[in-house]
Protein backbone atom coordinates (compact mmCIF):
# COMPACT_ATOMS: atom_id res chain seq x y z
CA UNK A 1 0.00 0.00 0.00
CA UNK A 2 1.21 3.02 -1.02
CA UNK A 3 1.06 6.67 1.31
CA UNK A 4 -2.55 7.04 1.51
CA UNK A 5 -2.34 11.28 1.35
CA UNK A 6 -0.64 10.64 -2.27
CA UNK A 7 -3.01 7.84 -3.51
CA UNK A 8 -6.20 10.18 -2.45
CA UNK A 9 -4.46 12.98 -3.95
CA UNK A 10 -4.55 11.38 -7.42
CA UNK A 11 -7.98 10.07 -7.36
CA UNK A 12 -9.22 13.33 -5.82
CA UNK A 13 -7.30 15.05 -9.23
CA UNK A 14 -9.24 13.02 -11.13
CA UNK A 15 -12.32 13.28 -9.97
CA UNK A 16 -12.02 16.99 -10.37
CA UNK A 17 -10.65 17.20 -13.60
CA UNK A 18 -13.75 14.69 -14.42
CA UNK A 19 -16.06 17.50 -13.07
CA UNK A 20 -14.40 20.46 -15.08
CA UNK A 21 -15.08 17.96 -18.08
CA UNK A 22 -18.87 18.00 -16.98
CA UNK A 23 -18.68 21.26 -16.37
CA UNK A 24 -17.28 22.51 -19.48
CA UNK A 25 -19.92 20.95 -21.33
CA UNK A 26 -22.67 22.66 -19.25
CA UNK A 27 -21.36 25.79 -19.87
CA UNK A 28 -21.57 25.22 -23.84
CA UNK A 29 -25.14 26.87 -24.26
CA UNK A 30 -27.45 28.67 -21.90
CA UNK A 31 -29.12 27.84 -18.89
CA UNK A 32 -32.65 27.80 -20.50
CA UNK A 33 -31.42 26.04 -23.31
CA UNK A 34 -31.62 21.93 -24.30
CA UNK A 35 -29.68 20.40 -27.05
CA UNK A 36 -31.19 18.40 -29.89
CA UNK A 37 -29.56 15.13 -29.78
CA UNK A 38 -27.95 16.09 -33.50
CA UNK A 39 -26.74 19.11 -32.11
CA UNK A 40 -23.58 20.86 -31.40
CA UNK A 41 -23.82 20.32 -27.90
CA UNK A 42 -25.04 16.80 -27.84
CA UNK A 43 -21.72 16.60 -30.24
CA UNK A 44 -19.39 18.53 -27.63
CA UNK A 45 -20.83 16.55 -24.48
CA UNK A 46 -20.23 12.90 -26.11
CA UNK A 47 -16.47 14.65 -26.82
CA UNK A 48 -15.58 15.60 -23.39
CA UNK A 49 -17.57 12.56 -21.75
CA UNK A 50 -14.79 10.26 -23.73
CA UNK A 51 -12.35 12.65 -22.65
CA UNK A 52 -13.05 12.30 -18.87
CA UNK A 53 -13.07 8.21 -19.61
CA UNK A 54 -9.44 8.72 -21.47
CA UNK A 55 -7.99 10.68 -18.20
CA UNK A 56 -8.49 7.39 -16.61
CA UNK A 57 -5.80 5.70 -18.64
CA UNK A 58 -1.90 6.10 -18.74
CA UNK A 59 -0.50 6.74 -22.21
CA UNK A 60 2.80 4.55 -23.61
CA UNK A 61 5.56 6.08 -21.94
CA UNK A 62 7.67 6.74 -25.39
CA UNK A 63 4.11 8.55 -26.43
CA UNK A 64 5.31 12.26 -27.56
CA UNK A 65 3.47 14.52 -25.47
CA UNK A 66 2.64 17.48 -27.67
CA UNK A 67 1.90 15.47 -30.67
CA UNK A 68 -0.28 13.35 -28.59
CA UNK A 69 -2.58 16.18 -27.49
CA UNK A 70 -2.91 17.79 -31.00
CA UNK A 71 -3.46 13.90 -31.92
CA UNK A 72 -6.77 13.48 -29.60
CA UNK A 73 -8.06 17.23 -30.26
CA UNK A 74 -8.35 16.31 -33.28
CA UNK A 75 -10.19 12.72 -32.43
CA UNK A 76 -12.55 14.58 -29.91
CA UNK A 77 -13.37 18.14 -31.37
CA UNK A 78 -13.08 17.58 -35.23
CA UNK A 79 -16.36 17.40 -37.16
CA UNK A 80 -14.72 17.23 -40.41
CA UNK A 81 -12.24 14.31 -40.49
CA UNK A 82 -13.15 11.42 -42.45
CA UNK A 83 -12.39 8.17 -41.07
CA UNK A 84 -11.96 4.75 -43.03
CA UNK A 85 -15.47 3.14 -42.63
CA UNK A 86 -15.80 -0.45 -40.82
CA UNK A 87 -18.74 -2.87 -41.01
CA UNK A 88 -20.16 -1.77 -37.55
CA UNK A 89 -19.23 1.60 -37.98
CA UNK A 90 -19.58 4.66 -40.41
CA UNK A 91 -17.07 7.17 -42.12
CA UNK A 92 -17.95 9.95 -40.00
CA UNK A 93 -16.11 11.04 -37.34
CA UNK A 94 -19.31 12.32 -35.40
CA UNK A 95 -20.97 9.50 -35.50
CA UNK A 96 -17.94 7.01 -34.37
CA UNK A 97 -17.82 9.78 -31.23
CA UNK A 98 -21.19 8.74 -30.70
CA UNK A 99 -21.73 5.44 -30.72
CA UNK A 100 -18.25 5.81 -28.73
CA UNK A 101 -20.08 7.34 -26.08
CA UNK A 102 -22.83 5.48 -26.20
CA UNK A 103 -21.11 2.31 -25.24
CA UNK A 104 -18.72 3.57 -22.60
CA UNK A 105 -22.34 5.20 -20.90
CA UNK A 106 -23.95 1.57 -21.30
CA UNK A 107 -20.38 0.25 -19.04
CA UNK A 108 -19.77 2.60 -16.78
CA UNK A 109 -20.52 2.20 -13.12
CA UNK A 110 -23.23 2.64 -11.23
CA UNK A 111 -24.79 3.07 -8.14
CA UNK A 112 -22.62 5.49 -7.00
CA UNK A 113 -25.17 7.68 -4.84
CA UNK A 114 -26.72 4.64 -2.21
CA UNK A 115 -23.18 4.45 -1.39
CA UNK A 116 -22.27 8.01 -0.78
CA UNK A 117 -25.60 7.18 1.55
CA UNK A 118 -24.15 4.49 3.28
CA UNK A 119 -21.30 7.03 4.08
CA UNK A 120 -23.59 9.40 5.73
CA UNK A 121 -24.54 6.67 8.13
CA UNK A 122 -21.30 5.48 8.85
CA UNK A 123 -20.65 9.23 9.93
CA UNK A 124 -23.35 9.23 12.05
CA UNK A 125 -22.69 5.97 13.68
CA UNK A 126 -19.12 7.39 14.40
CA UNK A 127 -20.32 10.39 15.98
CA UNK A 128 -22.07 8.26 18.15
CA UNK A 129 -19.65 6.37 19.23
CA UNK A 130 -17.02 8.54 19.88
CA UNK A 131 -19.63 10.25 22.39
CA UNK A 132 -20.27 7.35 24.36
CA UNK A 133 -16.86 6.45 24.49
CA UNK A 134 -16.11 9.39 26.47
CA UNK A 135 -19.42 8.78 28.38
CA UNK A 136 -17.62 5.38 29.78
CA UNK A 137 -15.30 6.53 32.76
CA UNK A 138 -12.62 3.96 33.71
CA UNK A 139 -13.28 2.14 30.67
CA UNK A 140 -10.00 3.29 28.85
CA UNK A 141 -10.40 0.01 25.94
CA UNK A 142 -13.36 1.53 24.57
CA UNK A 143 -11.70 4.75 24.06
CA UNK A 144 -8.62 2.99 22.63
CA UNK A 145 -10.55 0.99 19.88
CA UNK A 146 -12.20 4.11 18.93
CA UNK A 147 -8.93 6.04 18.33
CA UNK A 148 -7.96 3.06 16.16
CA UNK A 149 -11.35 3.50 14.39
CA UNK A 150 -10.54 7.04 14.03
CA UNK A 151 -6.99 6.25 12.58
CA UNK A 152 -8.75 4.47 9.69
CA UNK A 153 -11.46 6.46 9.18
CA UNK A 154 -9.53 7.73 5.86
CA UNK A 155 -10.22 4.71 4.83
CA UNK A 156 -13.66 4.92 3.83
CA UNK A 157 -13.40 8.30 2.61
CA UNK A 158 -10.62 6.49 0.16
CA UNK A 159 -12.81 3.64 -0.48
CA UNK A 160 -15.64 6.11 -1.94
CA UNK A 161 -13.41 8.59 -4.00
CA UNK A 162 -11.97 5.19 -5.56
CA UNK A 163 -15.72 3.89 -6.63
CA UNK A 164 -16.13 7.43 -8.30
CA UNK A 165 -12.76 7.76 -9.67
CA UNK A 166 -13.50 4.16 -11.28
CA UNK A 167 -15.73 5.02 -14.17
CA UNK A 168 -15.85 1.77 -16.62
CA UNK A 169 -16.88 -1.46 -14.92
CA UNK A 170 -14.73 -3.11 -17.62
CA UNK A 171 -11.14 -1.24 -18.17
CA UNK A 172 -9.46 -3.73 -20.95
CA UNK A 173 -12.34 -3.84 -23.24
CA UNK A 174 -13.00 0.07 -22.22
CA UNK A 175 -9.11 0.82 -23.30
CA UNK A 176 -9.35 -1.21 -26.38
CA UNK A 177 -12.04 0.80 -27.92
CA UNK A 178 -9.89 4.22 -26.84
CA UNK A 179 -6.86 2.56 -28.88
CA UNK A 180 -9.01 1.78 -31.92
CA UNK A 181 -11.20 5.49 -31.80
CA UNK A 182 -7.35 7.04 -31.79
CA UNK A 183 -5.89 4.29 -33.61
CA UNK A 184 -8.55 5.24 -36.62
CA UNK A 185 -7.73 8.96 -36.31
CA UNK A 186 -4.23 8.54 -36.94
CA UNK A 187 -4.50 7.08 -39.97
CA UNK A 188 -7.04 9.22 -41.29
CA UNK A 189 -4.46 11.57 -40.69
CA UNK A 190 -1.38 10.05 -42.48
CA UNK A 191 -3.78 8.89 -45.76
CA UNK A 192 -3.23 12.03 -48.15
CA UNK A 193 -6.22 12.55 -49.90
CA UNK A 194 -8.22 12.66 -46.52
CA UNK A 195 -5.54 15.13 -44.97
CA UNK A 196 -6.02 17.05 -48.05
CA UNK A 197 -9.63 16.98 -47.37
CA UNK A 198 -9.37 17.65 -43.97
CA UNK A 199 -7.06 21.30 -44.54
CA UNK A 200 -8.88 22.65 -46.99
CA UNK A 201 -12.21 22.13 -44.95
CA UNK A 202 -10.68 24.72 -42.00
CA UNK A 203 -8.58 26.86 -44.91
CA UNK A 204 -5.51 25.51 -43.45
CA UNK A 205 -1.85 24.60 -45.00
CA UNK A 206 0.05 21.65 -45.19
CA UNK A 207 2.52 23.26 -42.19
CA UNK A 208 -0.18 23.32 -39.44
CA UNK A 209 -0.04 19.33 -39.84
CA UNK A 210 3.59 18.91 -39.70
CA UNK A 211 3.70 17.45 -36.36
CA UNK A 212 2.38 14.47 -38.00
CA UNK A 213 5.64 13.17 -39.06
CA UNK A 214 5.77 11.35 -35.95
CA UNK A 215 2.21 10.06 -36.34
CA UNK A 216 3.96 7.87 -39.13
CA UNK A 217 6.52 6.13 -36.25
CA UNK A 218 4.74 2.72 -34.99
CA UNK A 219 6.96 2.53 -32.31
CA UNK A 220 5.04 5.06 -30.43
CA UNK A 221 1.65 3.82 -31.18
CA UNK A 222 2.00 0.03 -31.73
CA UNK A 223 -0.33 -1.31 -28.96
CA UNK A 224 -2.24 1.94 -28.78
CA UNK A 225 -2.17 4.78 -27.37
CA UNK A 226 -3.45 4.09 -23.62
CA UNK A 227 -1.59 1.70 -22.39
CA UNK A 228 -3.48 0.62 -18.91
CA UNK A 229 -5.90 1.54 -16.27
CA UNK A 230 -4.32 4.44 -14.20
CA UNK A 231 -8.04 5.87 -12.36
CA UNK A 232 -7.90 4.85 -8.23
CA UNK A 233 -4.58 6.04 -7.66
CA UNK A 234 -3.11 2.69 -8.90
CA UNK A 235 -0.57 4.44 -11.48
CA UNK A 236 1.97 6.68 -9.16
CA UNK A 237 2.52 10.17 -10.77
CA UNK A 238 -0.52 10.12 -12.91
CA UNK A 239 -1.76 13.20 -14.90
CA UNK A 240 -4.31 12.07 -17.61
CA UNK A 241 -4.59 13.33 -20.40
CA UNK A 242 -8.09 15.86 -19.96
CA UNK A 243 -6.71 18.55 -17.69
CA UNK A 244 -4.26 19.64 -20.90
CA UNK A 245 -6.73 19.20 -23.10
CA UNK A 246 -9.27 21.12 -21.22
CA UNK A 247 -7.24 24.14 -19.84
CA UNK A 248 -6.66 24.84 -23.58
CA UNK A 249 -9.65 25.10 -24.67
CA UNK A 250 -10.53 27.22 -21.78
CA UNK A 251 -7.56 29.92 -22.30
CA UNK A 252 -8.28 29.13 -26.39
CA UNK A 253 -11.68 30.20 -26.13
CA UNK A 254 -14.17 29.05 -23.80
CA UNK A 255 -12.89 32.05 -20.87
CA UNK A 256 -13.26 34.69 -23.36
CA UNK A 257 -16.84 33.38 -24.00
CA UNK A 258 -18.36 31.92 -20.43
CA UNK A 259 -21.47 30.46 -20.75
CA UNK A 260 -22.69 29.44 -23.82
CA UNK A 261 -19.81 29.54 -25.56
CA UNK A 262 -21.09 26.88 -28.65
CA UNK A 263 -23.05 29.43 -30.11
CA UNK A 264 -20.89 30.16 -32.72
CA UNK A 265 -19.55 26.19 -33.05
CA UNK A 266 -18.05 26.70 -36.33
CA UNK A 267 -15.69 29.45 -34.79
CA UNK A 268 -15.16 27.42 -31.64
CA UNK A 269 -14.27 24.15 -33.04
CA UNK A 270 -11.67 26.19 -35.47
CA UNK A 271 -10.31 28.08 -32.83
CA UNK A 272 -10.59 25.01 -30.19
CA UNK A 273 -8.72 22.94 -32.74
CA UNK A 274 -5.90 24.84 -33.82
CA UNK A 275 -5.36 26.33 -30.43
CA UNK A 276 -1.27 26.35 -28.99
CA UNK A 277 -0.57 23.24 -27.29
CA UNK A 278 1.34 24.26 -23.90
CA UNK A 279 5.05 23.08 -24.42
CA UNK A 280 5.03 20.07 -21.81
CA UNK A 281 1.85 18.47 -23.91
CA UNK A 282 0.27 16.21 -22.10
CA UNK A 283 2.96 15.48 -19.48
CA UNK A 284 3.19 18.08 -16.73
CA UNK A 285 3.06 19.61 -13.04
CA UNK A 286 0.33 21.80 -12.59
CA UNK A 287 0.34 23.37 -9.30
CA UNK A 288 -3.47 23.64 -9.15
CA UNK A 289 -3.12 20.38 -8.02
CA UNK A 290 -2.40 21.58 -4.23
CA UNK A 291 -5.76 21.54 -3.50
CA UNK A 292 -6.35 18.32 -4.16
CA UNK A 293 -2.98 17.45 -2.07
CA UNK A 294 -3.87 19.90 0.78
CA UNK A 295 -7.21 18.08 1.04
CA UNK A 296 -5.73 14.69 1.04
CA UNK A 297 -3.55 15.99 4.03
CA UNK A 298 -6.52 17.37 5.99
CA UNK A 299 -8.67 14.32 5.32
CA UNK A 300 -5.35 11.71 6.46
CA UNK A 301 -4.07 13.96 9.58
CA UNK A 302 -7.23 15.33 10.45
CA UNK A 303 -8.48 10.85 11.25
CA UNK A 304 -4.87 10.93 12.20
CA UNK A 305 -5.04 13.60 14.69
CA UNK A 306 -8.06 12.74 16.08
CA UNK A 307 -6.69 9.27 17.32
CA UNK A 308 -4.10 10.84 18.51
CA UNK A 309 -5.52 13.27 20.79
CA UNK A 310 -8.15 10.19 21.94
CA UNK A 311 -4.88 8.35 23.08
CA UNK A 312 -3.11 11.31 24.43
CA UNK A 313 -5.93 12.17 26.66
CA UNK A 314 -7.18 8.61 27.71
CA UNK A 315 -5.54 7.82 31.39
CA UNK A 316 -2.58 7.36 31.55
CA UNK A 317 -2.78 10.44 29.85
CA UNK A 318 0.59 11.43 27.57
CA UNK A 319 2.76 10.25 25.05
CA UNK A 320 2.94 6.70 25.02
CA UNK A 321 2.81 3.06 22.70
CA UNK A 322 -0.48 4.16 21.05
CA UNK A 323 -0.53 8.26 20.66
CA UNK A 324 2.94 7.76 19.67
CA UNK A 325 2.42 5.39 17.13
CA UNK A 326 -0.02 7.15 15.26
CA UNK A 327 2.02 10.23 15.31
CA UNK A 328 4.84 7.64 13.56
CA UNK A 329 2.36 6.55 11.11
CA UNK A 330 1.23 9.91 9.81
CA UNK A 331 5.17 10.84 9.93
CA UNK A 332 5.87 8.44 7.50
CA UNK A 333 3.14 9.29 5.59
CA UNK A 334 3.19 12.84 4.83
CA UNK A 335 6.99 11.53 4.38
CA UNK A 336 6.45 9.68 1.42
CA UNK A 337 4.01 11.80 0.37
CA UNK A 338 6.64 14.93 -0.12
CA UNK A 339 9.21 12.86 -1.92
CA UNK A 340 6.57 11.57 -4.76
CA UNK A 341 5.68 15.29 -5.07
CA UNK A 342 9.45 16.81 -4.66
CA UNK A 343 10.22 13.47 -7.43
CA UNK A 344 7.27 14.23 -9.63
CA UNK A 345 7.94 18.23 -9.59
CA UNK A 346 11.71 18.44 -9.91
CA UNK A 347 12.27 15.17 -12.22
CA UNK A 348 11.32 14.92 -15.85
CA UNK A 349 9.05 11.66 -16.47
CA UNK A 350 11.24 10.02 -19.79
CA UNK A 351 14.65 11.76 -18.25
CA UNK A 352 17.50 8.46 -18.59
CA UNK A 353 18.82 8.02 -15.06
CA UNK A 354 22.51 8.25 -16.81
CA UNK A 355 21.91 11.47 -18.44
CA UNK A 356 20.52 13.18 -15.00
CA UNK A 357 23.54 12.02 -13.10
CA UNK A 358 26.20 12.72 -15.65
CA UNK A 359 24.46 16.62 -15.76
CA UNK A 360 24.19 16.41 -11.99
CA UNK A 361 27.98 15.88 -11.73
CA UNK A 362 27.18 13.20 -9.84
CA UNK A 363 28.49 9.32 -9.45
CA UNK A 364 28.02 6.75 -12.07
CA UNK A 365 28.78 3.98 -9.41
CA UNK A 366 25.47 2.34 -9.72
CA UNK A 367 25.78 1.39 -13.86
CA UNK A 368 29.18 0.01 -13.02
CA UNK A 369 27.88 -2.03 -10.34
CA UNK A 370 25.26 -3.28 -12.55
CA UNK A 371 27.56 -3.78 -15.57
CA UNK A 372 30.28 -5.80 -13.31
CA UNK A 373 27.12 -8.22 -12.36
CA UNK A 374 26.14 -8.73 -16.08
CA UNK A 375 29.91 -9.54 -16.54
CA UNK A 376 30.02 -12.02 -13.52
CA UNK A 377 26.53 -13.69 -14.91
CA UNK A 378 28.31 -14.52 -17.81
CA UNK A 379 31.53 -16.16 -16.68
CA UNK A 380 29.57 -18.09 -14.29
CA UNK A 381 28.92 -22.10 -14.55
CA UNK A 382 25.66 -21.99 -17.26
CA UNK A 383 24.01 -25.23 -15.68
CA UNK A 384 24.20 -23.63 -12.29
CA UNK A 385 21.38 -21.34 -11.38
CA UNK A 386 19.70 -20.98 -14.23
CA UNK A 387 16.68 -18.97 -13.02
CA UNK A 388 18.35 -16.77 -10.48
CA UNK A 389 20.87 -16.05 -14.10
CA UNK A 390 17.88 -15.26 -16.27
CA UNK A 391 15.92 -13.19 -13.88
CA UNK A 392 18.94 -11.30 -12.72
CA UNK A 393 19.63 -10.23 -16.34
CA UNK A 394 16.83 -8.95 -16.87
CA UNK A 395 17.02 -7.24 -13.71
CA UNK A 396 20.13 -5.88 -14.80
CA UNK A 397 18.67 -4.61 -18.29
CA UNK A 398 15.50 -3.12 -16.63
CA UNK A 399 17.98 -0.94 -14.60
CA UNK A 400 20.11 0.13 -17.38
CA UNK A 401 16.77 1.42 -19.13
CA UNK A 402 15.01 2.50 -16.42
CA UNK A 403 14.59 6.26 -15.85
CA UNK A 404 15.63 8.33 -12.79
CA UNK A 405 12.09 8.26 -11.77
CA UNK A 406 11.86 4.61 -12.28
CA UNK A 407 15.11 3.81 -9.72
CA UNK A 408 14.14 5.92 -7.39
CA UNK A 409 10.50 4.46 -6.76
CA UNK A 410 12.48 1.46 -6.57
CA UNK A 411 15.03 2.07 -4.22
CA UNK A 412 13.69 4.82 -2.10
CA UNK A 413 9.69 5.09 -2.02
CA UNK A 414 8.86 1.40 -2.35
CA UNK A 415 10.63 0.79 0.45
CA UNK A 416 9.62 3.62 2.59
CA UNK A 417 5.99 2.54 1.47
CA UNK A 418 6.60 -1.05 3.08
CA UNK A 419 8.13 0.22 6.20
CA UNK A 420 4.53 2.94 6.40
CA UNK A 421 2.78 -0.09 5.86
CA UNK A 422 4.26 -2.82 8.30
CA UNK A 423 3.78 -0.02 10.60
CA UNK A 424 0.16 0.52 10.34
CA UNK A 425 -0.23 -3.34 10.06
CA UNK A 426 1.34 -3.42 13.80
CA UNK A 427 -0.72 -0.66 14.70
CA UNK A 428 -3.70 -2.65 14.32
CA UNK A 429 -2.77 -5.93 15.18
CA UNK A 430 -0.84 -4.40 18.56
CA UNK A 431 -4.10 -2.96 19.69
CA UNK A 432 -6.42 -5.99 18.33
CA UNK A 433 -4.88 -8.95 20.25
CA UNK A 434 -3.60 -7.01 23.49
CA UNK A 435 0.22 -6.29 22.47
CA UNK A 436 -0.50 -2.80 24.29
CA UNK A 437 -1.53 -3.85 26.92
CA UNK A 438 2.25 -4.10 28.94
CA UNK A 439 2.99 -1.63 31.75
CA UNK A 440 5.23 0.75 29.20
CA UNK A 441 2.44 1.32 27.58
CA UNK A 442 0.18 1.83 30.41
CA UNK A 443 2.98 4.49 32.19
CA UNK A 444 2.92 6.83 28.87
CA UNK A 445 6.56 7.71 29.26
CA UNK A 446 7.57 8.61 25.43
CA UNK A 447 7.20 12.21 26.68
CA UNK A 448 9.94 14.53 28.28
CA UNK A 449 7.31 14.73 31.17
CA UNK A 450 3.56 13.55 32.59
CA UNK A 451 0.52 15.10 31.75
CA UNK A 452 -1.77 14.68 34.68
C-alpha cells in the first residue's frame, strides 16, 4: 500500500478534472437552453464525456506529449475528419464519437449515490460512538478501539473517491475501444487525400499538420495509445490526459466566451482545434493540483489527529505506545508523500537516469555495479542457477533502461511505502490482540514529562 495522502491525492485530481469535463460541457449553451440530440452540444458533451473516460488511462511512456494532445483534439473536437469506414461503424467522425459514447455510458458504473448514503450513516454511527466512548469513565479500551477507528477512518473516505474515480466497470475492453477510436484517427491523418480533405475544410496549409511526421513512427503507437488503467490512484505520478486538453480550450476560447460559448460552433471548433498546445503536452506539473494534495492531508491527519488526541488524553494520559504510534504513522506518511511530489515536480518523467547524473555531476557507481554483475553472470557455470541467471539479467537490463524516476521508486519510495505499511499493520494488530496492553504502555513515558 502506497502513502494514503498521495493515492487520495490522485484520485481526488481526477475526480475533479472529471467534473471540469462536466462542467465545461454545461457551460456550452445557456441555462434555459436543451440540445437536440444532433446538435452541437449533444456533439461537444459525447467529446468531453470520452475525454473524462481517457484521463483514466496512462499513455505509452515513449508517447510524444505534444503530438499526442494535438493527436486526440483532433479525435474529440473535429467534425470534419473522415475516417476509413468499418462494417459496424460509419465514415464519419461524429458518428464514431457517438456510438463511442454510447457504449462507454452503457459500461460505466453505477450506483454510486446509495453508497455516498451508506457514508452518511457510517458518519453518524461514528459520531455516536465517539460520544459514548467518552461517556464510559474507567473504561480506557473503549476509548482505545475508537482512536484506532478514528486512525482508519480515511479509509472509507478512500474507499468512496476510488468507486467514483472508477468510471468503466470493464477497463481492458474500455481501453481497447480508446486505442481503436485514436488508432482510426491517426491514420485518417497520415492517408493524403483525406488530410487534403481535412485542410482545406478549415482553410488551413500543409505546415499546421507537420507534427504528423511522428504520427507515421509505430513505435510510439504500436499497442495503442493508452496503455493501462491508471483511475484509483493505482498508477503513481498520474496526470491524464483531460486537464491539458481542457485548460486549452478554456484559455483558447471558452474564458473569453463563459457560458454558452457553442453558439458560434463553427468558430469554436476552429479556434478550439488549432489552439497552442502548452510546451510540456500532455505530461506536466500543474500546481493547481495543491488543493487536491492539501485536502488529502486534511482528510489523512485530520483521522490521524483525532486518534491521537483520543490516546493522548485517555488515562494514563501522555505520550505513550499508542498516541505515539499514530504520530509515527502519519510521519511516515506525509513523508512519502513529499518525496513523490518533490520526485514528480523536480524530475522529468522520460529523463534516462545516466543522463541526470552525468548533468548532476554526480556518481556513475550504480551502472558500473550493474555492468560488473552482467559480466560475472556470464563467466559463471551456465548449468548452475539458471533462473536466479535469467531473472537477474533482466534485472540488470530493466535498470540500465530505467529512468531516474523509475530507480528511485524502486530504491527509495517502495521501500519507505513497506516500512509505512508494516507499521500501520502493527498498529492494528498491537491494539487488536492485546500487544499494548504491557505496563510501558500503560505508564505513557515517550514524553519529556507527565501530563496529569
Amino acid at each position: 500500500m502506497r502513502s494514503p495522502i498521495a493515492s487520495l491525492s490522485y484520485v481526488l485530481w481526477n475526480i475533479k478534472v472529471t467534473g471540469k469535463c462536466a462542467l465545461m460541457a454545461d457551460m456550452a449553451i445557456g441555462l434555459d437552453e436543451y440540445g437536440d440530440e444532433g446538435s452541437a452540444f449533444a456533439q461537444t458533451r459525447d467529446a468531453l464525456y470520452i475525454l473524462s473516460v481517457m484521463n483514466q488511462y496512462s499513455m505509452k511512456r515513449r508517447m510524444p506529449a505534444r503530438e499526442g494532445e494535438k493527436l486526440l483534439r483532433i479525435a474529440l473536437l473535429s467534425r470534419a475528419l473522415q475516417v476509413q469506414p468499418t462494417d459496424s461503424a460509419s465514415q464519419s467522425l461524429v458518428q464514431r464519437r457517438k456510438l463511442l459514447a454510447r457504449s462507454l455510458r452503457e459500461r460505466r458504473r453505477k450506483g454510486v449515490v446509495p453508497v455516498f448514503v451508506s457514508l452518511s450513516w457510517f458518519l453518524f454511527a461514528l459520531s455516536l460512538s465517539i460520544a459514548d466512548a467518552f461517556g464510559q469513565i474507567g473504561d480506557n479500551q473503549t476509548a482505545h478501539d475508537l482512536a484506532l477507528g478514528l486512525l482508519l477512518a480515511w479509509l472509507p473516505v478512500f474507499v468512496i473517491a476510488t468507486i467514483v474515480d472508477r468510471n468503466p466497470v470493464g477497463a481492458d475492453p474500455v481501453r481497447r475501444k480508446l486505442n481503436e477510436f485514436v488508432e482510426d484517427v491517426r491514420e485518417a491523418l497520415l492517408d493524403p487525400g483525406t488530410r487534403r480533405a481535412f485542410l482545406d475544410h478549415y482553410g488551413r496549409q500543409e505546415v499546421d499538420l507537420e507534427w504528423t511526421n511522428l504520427l507515421q513512427i509505430d513505435d510510439f503507437y504500436q499497442g495503442g495509445f493508452f496503455a493501462r488503467f491508471a483511475g484509483q490512484g493505482r498508477i503513481r505520478w498520474h496526470y491524464g490526459v483531460a486537464h491539458s486538453i481542457t485548460a486549452g480550450m478554456e484559455t483558447a476560447y471558452v474564458a473569453a466566451h463563459g457560458r454558452g460559448w457553442l453558439r458560434a460552433d463553427w468558430e469554436a471548433e476552429n479556434s478550439l482545434l488549432w489552439a497552442p498546445v502548452n510546451d510540456q503536452g500532455l505530461i506536466w506539473f500543474d500546481f493547481r493540483m495543491i488543493w487536491q494534495m492539501v485536502s488529502s492531508i486534511i482528510v489523512v491527519g485530520g483521522t490521524v489527529l483525532g486518534a491521537f488526541i483520543l490516546s493522548f488524553f485517555t488515562p494514563t494520559a501522555g505520550l505513550g505506545c499508542r498516541s505515539g504510534g499514530y504520530l509515527i504513522f502519519f510521519v511516515l506518511a506525509l513523508g512519502n508523500f513529499l518525496i513523490e511530489m518533490m520526485i514528480w515536480w523536480s524530475i522529468p518523467k522520460a529523463i534516462n537516469a545516466r543522463q541526470w547524473i552525468k548533468r548532476q555531476r554526480a556518481s556513475i557507481s550504480i551502472p558500473r555495479v550493474s555492468t560488473n554483475v552482467e559480466q560475472l553472470l556470464n563467466r559463471a557455470d551456465s548449468n548452475k542457477w539458471v533462473w536466479i541467471k535469467i531473472n537477474t539479467r533482466r534485472g540488470v537490463r530493466w535498470w540500465k533502461k530505467a529512468t531516474l524516476r523509475d530507480r528511485i521508486e524502486v530504491t527509495v519510495l517502495r521501500f519507505c511505502e513497506v516500512a509505512n505499511s508494516i507499521w500501520l499493520a502493527y498498529l492494528v494488530c498491537a491494539q487488536t490482540f492485546g500487544a499494548d496492553q504491557s505496563c510501558d504502555c500503560f505508564s505513557s513515558n515517550w514524553g519529556p514529562g507527565d501530563v496529569s
